[in-house]
Structure formats: C-alpha cells, structure tokens
C-alpha atoms as a PDB file:
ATOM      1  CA  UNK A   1     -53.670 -48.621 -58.268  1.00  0.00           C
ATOM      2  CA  UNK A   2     -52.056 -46.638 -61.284  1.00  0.00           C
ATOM      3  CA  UNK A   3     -49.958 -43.796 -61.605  1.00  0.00           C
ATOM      4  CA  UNK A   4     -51.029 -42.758 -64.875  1.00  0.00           C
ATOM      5  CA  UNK A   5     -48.431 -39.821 -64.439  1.00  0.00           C
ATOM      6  CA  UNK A   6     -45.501 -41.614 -64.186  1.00  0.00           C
ATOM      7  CA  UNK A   7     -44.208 -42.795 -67.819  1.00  0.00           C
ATOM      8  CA  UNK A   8     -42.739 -45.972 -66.492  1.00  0.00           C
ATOM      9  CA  UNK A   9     -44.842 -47.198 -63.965  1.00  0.00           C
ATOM     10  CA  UNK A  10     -44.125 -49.934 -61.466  1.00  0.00           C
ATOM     11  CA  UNK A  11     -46.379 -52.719 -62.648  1.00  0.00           C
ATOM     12  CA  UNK A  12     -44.296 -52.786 -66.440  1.00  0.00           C
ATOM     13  CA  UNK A  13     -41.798 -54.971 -64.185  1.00  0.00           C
ATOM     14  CA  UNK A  14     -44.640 -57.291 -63.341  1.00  0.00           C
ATOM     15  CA  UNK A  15     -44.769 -58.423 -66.496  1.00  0.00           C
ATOM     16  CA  UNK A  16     -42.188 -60.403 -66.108  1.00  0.00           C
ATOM     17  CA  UNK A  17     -43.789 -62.670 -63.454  1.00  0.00           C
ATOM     18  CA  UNK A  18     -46.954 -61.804 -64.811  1.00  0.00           C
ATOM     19  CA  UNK A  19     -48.326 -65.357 -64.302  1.00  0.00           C
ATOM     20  CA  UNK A  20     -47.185 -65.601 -60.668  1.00  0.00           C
ATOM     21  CA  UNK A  21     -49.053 -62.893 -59.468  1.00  0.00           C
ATOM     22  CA  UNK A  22     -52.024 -63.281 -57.494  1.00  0.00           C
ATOM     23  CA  UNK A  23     -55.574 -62.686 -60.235  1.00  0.00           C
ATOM     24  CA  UNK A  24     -55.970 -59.427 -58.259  1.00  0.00           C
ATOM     25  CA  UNK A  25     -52.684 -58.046 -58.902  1.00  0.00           C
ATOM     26  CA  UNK A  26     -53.276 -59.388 -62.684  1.00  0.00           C
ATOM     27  CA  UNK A  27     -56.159 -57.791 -62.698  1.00  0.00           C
ATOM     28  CA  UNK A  28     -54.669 -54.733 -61.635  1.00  0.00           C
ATOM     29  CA  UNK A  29     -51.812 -54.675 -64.168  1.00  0.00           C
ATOM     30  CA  UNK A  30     -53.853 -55.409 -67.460  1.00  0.00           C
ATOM     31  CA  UNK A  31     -56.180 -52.790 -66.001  1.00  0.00           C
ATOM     32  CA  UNK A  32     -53.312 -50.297 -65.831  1.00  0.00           C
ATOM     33  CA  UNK A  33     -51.796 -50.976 -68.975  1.00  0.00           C
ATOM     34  CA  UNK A  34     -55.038 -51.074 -70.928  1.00  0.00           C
ATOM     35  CA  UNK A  35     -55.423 -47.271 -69.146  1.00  0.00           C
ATOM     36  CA  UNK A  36     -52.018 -46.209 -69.938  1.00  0.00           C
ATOM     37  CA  UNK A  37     -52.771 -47.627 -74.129  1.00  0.00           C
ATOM     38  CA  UNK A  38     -55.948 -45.473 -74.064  1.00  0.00           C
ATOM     39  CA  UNK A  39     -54.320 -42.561 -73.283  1.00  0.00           C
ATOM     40  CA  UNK A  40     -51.620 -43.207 -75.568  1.00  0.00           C
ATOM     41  CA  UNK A  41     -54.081 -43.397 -77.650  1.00  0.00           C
ATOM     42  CA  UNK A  42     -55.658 -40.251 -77.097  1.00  0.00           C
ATOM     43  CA  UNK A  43     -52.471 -38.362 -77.550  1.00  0.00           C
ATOM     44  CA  UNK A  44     -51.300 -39.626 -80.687  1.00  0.00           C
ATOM     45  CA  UNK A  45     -55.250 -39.016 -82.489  1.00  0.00           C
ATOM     46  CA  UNK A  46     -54.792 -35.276 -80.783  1.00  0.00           C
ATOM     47  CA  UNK A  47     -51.004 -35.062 -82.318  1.00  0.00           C
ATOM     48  CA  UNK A  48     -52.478 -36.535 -85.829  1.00  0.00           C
ATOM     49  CA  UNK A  49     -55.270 -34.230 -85.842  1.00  0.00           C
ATOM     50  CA  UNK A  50     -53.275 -31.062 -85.251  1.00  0.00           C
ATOM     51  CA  UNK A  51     -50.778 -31.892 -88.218  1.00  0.00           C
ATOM     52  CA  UNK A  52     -53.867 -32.311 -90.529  1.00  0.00           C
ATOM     53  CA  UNK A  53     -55.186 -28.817 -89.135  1.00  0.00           C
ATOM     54  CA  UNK A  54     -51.546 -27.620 -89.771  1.00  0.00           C
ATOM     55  CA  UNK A  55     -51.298 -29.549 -93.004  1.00  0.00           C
ATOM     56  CA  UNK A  56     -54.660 -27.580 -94.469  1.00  0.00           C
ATOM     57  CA  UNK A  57     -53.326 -24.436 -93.007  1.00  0.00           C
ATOM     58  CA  UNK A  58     -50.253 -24.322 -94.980  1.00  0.00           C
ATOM     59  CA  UNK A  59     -52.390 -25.494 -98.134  1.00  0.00           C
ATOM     60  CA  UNK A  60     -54.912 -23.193 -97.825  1.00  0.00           C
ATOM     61  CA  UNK A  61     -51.567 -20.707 -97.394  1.00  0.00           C
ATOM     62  CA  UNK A  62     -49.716 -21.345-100.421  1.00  0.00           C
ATOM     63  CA  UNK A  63     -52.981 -21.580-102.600  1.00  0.00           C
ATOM     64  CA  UNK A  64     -54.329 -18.229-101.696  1.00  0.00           C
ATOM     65  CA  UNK A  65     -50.489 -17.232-102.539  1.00  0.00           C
ATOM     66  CA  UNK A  66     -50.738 -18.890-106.074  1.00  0.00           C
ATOM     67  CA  UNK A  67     -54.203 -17.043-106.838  1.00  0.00           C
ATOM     68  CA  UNK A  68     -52.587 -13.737-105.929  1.00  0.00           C
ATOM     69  CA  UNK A  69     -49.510 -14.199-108.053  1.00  0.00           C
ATOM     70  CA  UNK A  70     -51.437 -15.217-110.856  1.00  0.00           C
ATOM     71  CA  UNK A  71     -54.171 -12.138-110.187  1.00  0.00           C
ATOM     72  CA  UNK A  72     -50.861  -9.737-110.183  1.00  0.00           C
ATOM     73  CA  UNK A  73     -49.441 -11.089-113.627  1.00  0.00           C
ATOM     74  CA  UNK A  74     -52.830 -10.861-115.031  1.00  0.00           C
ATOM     75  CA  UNK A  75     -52.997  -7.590-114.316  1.00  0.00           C
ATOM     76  CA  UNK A  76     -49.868  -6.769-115.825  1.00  0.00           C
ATOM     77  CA  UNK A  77     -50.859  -8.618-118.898  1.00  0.00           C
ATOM     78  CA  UNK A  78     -54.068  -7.294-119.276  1.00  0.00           C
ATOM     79  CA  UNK A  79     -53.838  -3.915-118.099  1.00  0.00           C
ATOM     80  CA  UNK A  80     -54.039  -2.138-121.334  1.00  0.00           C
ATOM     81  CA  UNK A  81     -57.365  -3.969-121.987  1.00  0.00           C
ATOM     82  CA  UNK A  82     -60.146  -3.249-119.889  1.00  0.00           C
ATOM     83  CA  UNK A  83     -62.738  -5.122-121.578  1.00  0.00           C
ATOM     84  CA  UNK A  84     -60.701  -8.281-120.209  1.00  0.00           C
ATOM     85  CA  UNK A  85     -60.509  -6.579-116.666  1.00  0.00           C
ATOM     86  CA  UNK A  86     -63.297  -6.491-116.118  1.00  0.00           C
ATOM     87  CA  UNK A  87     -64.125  -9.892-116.675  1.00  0.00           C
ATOM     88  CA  UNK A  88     -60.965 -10.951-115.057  1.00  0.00           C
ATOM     89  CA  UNK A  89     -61.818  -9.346-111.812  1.00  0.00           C
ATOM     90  CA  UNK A  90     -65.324 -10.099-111.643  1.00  0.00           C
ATOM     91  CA  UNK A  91     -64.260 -13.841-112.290  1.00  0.00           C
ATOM     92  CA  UNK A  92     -61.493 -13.820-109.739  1.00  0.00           C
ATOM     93  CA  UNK A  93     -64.351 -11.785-107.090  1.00  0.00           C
ATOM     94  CA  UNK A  94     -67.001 -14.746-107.300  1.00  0.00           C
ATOM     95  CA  UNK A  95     -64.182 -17.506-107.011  1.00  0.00           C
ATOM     96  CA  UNK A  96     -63.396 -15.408-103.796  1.00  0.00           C
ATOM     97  CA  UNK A  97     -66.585 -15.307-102.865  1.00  0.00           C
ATOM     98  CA  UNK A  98     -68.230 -18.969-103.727  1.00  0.00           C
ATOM     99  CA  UNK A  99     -64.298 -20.114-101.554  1.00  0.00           C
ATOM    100  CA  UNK A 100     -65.239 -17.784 -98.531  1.00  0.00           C
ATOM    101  CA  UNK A 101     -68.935 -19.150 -98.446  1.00  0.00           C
ATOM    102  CA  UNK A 102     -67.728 -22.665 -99.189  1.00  0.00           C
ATOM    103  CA  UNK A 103     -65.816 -22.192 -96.152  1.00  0.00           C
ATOM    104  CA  UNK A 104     -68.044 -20.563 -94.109  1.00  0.00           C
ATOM    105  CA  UNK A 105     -70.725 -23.651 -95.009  1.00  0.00           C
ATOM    106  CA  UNK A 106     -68.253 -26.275 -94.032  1.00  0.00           C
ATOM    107  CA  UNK A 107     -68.021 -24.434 -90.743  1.00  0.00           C
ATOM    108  CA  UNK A 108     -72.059 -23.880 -90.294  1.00  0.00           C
ATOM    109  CA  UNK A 109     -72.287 -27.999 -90.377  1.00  0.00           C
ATOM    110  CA  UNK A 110     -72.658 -27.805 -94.724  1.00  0.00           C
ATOM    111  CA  UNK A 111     -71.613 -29.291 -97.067  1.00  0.00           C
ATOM    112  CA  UNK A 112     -68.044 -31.691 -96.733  1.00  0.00           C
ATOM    113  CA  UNK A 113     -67.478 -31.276 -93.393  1.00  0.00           C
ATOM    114  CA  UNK A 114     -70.408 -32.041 -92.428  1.00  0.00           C
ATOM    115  CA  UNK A 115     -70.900 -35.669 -94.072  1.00  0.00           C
ATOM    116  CA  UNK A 116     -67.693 -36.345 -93.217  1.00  0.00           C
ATOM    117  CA  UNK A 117     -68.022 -36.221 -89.517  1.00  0.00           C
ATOM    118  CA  UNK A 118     -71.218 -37.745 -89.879  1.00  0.00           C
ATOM    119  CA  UNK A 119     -69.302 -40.572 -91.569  1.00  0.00           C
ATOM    120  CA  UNK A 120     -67.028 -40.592 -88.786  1.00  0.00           C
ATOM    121  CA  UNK A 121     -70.101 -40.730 -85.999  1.00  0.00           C
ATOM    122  CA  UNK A 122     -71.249 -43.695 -87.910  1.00  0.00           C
ATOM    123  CA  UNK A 123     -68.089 -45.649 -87.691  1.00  0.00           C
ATOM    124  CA  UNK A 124     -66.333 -44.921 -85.225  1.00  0.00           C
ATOM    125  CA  UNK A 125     -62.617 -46.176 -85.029  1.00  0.00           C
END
C-alpha cells in the first residue's frame, strides 16, 4: 500500500503510465496520493497556525513595550504633579486590568475567541 514516510514514494512514477495500470493499482495510487495531500495538508494549517500564534506573540510583545515607554515618560512629565498621577496611574491600572481580563475571557471560551471558533465550527474549510 503506501509509505506515507517516504517523501517520494514509488507510485509518483506511476503516474506516468497511470492509464495502463490495472483499476486496482489506480485505485491504489489516487488513494495514496490523496493520503499523502491530506497530510500535506495538515502540516502546512499546523505551520500557518504557529506563525499566527508567533505573529500575536510578538504583537502582544512590542505593545506591552509601547505602554511601558509611554507610562515611564509620563512619569517623568508629570512627576511634579500629583493630582495628574494619580489619575494617570489609576487610568493606566484599569487598562491593565480590563487587557488581563479581556484575555483571560478569550481564554475561558468569552468573548472573540470564542465566536470566532464557533465561526470556524460552522464552516469548516
């Protein structure tokens, strides 16, 4: 039958002479390359996937960067004014706060995520 482990596997050569071969064998080869496709398949959704997840790493990354340059030159703007501290930091705290529960929801099955895999249960691709 197959060897799904071997990259080139015999039966690509049978495509040359595909009509000659007996329906079994042609049988046999669609069967194999229609495995060999799905698998493909598989691996390039898995290697897609992970460069999203790495993607929205690296964004998440450089945002949470941005926020804490910009909290550090507020301070220094602001520091002689503590009327505007105050706000500033109780401001910055909830953003922190509503983004860690945001994320936390998404993960519970709330919110984005959620409707977007449902989306993706409906129509499946």
């Amino acid at each position: 039958m197959c060897k799904p482990d071997s990259g080139n596997a015999d039966y690509h050569g049978l495509l040359d002479d595909f009509h000659g071969l007996p329906p079994e064998q042609q049988e046999t080869v669609l069967l194999c390359l229609r495995a060999e496709s799905k698998v493909q398949n598989a691996e390039r959704k898995h290697r897609e996937s992970m460069r999203k997840l790495l993607f929205l790493f690296i964004l998440a990354a450089v945002a949470v960067a941005g926020l804490v340059a910009l909290l550090i030159v507020m301070v220094f703007v602001y520091r002689d004014k503590p009327e505007y501290m105050e706000k500033l930091i109780y401001s910055l705290g909830s953003a922190a706060i509503g983004a860690l529960g945001g994320a936390a929801g998404g993960a519970a099955g709330f919110g984005y995520s959620k409707s977007r895999q449902e989306k993706q249960s409906q129509n499946p691709s």
